[in-house]
N, C-alpha and C. Protein backbone atom coordinates (compact mmCIF):
# COMPACT_ATOMS: atom_id res chain seq x y z
N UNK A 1 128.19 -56.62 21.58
CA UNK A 1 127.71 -56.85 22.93
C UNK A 1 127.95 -55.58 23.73
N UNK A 2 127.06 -55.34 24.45
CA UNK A 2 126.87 -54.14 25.34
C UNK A 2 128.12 -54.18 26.41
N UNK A 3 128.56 -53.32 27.12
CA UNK A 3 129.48 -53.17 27.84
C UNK A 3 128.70 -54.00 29.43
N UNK A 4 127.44 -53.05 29.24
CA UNK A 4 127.08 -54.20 30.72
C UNK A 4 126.57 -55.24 30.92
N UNK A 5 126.33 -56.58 29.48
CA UNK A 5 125.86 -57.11 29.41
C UNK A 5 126.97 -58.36 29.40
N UNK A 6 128.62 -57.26 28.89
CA UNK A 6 129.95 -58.09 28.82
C UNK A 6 130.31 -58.31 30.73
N UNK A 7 130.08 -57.14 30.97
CA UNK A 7 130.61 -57.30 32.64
C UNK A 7 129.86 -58.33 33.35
N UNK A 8 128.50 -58.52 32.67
CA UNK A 8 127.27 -59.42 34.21
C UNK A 8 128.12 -61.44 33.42
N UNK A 9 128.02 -61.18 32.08
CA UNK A 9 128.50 -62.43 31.96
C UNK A 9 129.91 -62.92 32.40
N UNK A 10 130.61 -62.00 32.33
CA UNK A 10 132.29 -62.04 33.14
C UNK A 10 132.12 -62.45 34.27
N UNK A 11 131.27 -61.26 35.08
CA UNK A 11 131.00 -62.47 36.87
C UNK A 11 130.32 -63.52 37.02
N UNK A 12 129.53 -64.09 35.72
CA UNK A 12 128.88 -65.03 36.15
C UNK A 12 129.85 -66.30 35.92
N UNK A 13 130.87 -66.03 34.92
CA UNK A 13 131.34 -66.98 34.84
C UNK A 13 132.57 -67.51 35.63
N UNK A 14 132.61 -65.71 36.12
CA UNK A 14 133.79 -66.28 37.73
C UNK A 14 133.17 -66.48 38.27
N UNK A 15 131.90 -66.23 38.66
CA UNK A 15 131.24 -67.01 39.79
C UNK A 15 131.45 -69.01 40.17
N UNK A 16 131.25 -69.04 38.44
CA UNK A 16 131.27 -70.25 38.22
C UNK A 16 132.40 -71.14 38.62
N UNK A 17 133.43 -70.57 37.95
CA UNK A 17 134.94 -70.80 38.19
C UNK A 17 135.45 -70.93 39.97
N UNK A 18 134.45 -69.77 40.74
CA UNK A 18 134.95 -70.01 42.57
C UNK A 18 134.03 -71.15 42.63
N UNK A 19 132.87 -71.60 42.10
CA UNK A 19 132.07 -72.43 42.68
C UNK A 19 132.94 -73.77 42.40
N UNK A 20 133.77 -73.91 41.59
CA UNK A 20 134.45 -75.33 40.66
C UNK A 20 135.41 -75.68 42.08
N UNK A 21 135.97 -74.28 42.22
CA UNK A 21 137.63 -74.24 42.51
C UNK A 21 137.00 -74.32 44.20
N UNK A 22 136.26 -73.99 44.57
CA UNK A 22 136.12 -74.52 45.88
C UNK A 22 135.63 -75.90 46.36
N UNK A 23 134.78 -76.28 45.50
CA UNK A 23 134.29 -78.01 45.65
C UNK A 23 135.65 -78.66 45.74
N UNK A 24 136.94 -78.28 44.63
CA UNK A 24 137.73 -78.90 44.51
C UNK A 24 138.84 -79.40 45.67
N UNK A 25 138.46 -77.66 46.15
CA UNK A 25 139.65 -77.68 48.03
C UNK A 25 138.87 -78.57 48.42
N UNK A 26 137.43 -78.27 48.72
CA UNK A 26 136.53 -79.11 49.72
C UNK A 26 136.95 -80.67 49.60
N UNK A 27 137.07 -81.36 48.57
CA UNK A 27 137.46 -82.14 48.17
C UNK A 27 138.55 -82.93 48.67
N UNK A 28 139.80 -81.81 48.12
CA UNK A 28 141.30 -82.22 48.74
C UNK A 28 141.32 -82.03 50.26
N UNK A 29 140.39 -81.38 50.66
CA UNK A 29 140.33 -81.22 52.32
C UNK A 29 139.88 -82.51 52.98
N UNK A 30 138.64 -82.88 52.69
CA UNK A 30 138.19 -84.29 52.98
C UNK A 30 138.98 -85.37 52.99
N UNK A 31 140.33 -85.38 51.69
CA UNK A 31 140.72 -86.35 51.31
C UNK A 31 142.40 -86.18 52.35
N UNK A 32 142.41 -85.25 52.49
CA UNK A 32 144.14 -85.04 53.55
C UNK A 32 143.50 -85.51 55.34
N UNK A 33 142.25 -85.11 55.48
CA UNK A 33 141.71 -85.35 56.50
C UNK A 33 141.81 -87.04 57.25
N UNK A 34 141.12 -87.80 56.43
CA UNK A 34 140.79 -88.77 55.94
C UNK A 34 142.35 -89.91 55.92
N UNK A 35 143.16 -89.37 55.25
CA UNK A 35 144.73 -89.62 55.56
C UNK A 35 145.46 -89.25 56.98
N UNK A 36 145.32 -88.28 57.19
CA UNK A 36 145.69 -87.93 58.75
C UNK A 36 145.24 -88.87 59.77
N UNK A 37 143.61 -89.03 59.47
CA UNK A 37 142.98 -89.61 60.60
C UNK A 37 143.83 -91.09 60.28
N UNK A 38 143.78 -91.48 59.73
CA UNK A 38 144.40 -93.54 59.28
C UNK A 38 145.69 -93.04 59.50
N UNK A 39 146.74 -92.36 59.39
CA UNK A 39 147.83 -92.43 59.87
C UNK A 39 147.79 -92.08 61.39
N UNK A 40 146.51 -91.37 62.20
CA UNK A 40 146.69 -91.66 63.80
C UNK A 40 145.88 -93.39 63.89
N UNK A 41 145.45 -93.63 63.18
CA UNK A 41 145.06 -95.34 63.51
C UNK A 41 146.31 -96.11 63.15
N UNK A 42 147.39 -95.58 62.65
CA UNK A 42 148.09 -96.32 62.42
C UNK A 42 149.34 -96.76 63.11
N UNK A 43 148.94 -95.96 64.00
CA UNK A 43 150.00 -95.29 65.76
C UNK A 43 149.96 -96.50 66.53
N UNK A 44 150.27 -97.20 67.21
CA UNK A 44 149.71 -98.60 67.99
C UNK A 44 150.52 -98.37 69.11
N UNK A 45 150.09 -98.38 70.68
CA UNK A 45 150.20 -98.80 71.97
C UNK A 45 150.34 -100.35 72.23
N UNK A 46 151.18 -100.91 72.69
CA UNK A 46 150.48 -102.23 73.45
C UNK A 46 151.29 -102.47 74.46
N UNK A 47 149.96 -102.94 75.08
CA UNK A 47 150.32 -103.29 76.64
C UNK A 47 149.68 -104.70 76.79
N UNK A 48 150.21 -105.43 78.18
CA UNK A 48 149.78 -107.06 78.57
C UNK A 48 148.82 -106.70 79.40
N UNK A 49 147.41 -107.09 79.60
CA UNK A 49 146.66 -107.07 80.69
C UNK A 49 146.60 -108.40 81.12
N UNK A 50 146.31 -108.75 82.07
CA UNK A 50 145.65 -109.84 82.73
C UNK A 50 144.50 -109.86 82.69
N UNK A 51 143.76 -111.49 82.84
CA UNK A 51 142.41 -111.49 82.94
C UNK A 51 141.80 -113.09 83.23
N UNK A 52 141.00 -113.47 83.33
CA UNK A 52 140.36 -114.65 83.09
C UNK A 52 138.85 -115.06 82.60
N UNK A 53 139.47 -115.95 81.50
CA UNK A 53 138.32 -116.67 80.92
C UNK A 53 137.52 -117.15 81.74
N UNK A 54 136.23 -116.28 80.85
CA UNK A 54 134.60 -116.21 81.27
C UNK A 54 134.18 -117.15 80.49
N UNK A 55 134.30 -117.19 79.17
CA UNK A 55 133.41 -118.15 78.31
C UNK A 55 133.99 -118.34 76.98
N UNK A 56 133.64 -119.90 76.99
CA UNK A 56 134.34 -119.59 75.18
C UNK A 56 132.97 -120.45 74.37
N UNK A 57 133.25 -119.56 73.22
CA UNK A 57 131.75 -120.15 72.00
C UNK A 57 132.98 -120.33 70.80
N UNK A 58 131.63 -120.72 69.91
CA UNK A 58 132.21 -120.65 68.42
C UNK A 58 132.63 -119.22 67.99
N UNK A 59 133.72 -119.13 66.73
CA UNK A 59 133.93 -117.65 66.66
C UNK A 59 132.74 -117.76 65.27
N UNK A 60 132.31 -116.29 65.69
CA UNK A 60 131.51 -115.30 64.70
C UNK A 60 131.61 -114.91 63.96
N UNK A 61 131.50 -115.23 62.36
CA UNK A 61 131.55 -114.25 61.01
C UNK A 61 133.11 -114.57 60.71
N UNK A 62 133.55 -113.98 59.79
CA UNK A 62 134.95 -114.09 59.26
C UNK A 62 134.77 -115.51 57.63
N UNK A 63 135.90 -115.84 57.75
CA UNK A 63 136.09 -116.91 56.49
C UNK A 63 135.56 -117.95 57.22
N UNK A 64 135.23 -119.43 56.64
CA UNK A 64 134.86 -120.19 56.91
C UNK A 64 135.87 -121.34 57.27
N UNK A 65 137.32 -120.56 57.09
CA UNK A 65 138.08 -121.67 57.32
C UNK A 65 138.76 -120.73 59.44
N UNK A 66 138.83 -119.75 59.19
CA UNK A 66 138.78 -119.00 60.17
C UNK A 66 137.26 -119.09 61.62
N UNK A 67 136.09 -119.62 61.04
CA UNK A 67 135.37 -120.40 61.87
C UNK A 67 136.04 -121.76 62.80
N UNK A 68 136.09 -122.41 61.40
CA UNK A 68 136.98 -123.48 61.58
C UNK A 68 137.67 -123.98 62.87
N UNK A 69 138.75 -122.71 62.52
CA UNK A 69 139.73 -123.17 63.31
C UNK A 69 140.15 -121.78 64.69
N UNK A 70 139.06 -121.31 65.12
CA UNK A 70 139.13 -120.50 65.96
C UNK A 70 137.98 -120.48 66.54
N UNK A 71 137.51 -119.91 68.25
CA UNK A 71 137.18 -119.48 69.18
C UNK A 71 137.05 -118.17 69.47
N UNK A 72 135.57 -117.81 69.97
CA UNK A 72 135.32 -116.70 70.72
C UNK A 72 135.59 -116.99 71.83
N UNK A 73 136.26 -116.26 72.07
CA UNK A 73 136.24 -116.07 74.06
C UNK A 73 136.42 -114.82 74.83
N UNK A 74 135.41 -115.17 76.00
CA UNK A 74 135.29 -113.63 76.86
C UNK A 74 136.19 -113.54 78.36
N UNK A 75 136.86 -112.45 78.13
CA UNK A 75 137.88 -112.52 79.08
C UNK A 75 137.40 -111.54 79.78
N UNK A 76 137.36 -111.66 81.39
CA UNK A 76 136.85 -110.36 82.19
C UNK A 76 138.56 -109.73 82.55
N UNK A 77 138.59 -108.60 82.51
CA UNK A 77 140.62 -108.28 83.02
C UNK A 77 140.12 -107.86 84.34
N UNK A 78 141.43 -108.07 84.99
CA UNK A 78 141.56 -107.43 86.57
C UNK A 78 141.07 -106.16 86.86
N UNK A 79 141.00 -105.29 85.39
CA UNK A 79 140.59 -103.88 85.77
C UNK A 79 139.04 -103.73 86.05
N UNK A 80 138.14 -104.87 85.84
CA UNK A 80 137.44 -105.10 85.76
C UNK A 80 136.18 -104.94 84.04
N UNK A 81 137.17 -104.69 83.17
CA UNK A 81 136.31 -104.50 81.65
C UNK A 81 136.27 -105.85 80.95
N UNK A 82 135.39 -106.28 80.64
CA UNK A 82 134.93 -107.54 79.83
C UNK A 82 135.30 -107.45 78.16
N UNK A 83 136.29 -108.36 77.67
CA UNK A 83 136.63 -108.10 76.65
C UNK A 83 136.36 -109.53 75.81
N UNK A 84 136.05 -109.44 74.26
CA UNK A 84 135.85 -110.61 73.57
C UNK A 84 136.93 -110.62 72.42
N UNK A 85 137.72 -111.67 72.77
CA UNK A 85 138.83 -111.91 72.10
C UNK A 85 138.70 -113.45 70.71
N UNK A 86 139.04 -113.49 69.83
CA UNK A 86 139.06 -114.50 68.74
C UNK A 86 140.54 -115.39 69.01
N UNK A 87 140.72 -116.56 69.22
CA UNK A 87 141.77 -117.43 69.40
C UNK A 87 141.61 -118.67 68.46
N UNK A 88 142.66 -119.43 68.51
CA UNK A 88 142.90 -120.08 67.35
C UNK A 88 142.22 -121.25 68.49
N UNK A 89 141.87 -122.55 68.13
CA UNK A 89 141.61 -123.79 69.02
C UNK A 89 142.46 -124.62 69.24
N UNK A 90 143.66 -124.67 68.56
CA UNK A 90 145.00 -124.78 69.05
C UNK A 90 145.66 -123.94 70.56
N UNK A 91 145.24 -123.24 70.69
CA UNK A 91 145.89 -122.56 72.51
C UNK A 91 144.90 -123.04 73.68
N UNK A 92 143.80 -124.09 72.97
CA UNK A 92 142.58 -124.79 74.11
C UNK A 92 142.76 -124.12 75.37
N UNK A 93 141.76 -123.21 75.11
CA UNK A 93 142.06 -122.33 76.47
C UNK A 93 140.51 -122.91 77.28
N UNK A 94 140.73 -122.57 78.59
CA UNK A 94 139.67 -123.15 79.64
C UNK A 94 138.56 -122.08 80.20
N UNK A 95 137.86 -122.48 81.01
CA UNK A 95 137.03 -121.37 81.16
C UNK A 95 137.49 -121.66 83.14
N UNK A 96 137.73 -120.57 83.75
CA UNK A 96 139.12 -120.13 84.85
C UNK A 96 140.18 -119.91 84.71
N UNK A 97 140.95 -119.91 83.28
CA UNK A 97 142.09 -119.91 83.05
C UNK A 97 142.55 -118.22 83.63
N UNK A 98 143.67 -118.30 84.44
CA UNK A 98 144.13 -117.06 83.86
C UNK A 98 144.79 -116.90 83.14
N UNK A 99 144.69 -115.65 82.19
CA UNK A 99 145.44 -115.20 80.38
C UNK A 99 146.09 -114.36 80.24
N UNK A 100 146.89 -114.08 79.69
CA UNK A 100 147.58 -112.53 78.63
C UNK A 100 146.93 -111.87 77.82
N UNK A 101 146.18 -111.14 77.65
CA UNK A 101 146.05 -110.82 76.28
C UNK A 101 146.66 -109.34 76.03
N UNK A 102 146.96 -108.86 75.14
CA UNK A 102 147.31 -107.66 74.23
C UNK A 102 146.62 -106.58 73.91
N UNK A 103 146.43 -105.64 74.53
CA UNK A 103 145.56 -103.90 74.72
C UNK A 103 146.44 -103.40 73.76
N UNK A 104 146.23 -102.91 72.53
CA UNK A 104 146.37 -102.06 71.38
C UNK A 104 145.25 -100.71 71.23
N UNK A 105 146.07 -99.73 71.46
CA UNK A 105 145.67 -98.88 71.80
C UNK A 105 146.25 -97.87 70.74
N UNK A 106 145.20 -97.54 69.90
CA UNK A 106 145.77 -97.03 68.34
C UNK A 106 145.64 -94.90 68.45
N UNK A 107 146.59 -94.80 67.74
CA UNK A 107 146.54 -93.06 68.35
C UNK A 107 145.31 -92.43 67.87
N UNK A 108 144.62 -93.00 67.60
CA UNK A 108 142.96 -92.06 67.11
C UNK A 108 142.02 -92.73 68.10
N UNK A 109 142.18 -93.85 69.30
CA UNK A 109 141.43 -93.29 70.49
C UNK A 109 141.22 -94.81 70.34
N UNK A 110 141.04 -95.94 69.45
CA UNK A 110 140.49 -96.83 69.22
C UNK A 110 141.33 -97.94 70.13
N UNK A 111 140.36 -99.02 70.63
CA UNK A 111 141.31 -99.72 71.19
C UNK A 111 140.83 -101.52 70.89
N UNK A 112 142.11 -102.21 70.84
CA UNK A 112 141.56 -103.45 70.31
C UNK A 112 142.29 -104.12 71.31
N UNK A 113 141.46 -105.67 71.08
CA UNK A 113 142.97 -106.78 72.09
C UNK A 113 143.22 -107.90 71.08
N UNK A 114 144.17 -108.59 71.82
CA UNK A 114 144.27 -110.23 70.94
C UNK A 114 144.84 -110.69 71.68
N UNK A 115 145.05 -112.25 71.29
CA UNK A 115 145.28 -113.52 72.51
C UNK A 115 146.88 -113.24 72.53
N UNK A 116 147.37 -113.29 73.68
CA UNK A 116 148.42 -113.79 73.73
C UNK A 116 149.34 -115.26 74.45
């Protein structure tokens, strides 16, 4: 084999080798990312707001035994934001009631509630 025919196949095959070895960071990059972000969801705030029940329906989607035995209900809070909370039908909540519920406020920005 020719001397420059040894050198063009040598870079092609490091070429090859950066093309492997970088998908691979790309890869582990995505995947540390991806972990970081769920460990800031995994951060939790909570606070009590106040509010009062606007409306309650059947609850939506989930298991069928979780239909069952739970309630949608829409709570307007004092701050004035309208929130839809899932309750069990055991806490027979009213529609004027005033409520508690629970502002979870997760360190990646996300924010949830639940009955209290």
């Amino acid at each position: 084999m020719r001397d420059e025919t040894k050198r063009r196949l040598d870079r092609q095959l490091f070429l090859q080798k950066l093309k492997w070895a970088g998908a691979g960071l790309a890869v582990v990059a995505v995947l540390a990312i991806g972990l970081w972000f769920s460990g800031l969801d995994a951060s939790v705030e909570t606070h009590r707001v106040a509010g009062v029940v606007e409306k309650i329906g059947p609850l939506v989607g989930g298991s069928s035994r979780a239909i069952e035995d739970g309630l949608g209900v829409d709570v307007r809070l004092n701050d004035g934001r309208k929130i839809h909370v899932a309750v069990l039908k055991t806490t027979d909540p009213h529609v004027g009631d005033t409520v508690q519920v629970a502002e979870h406020v997760h360190g990646s920005g996300r924010v949830t509630f639940s009955w209290k």
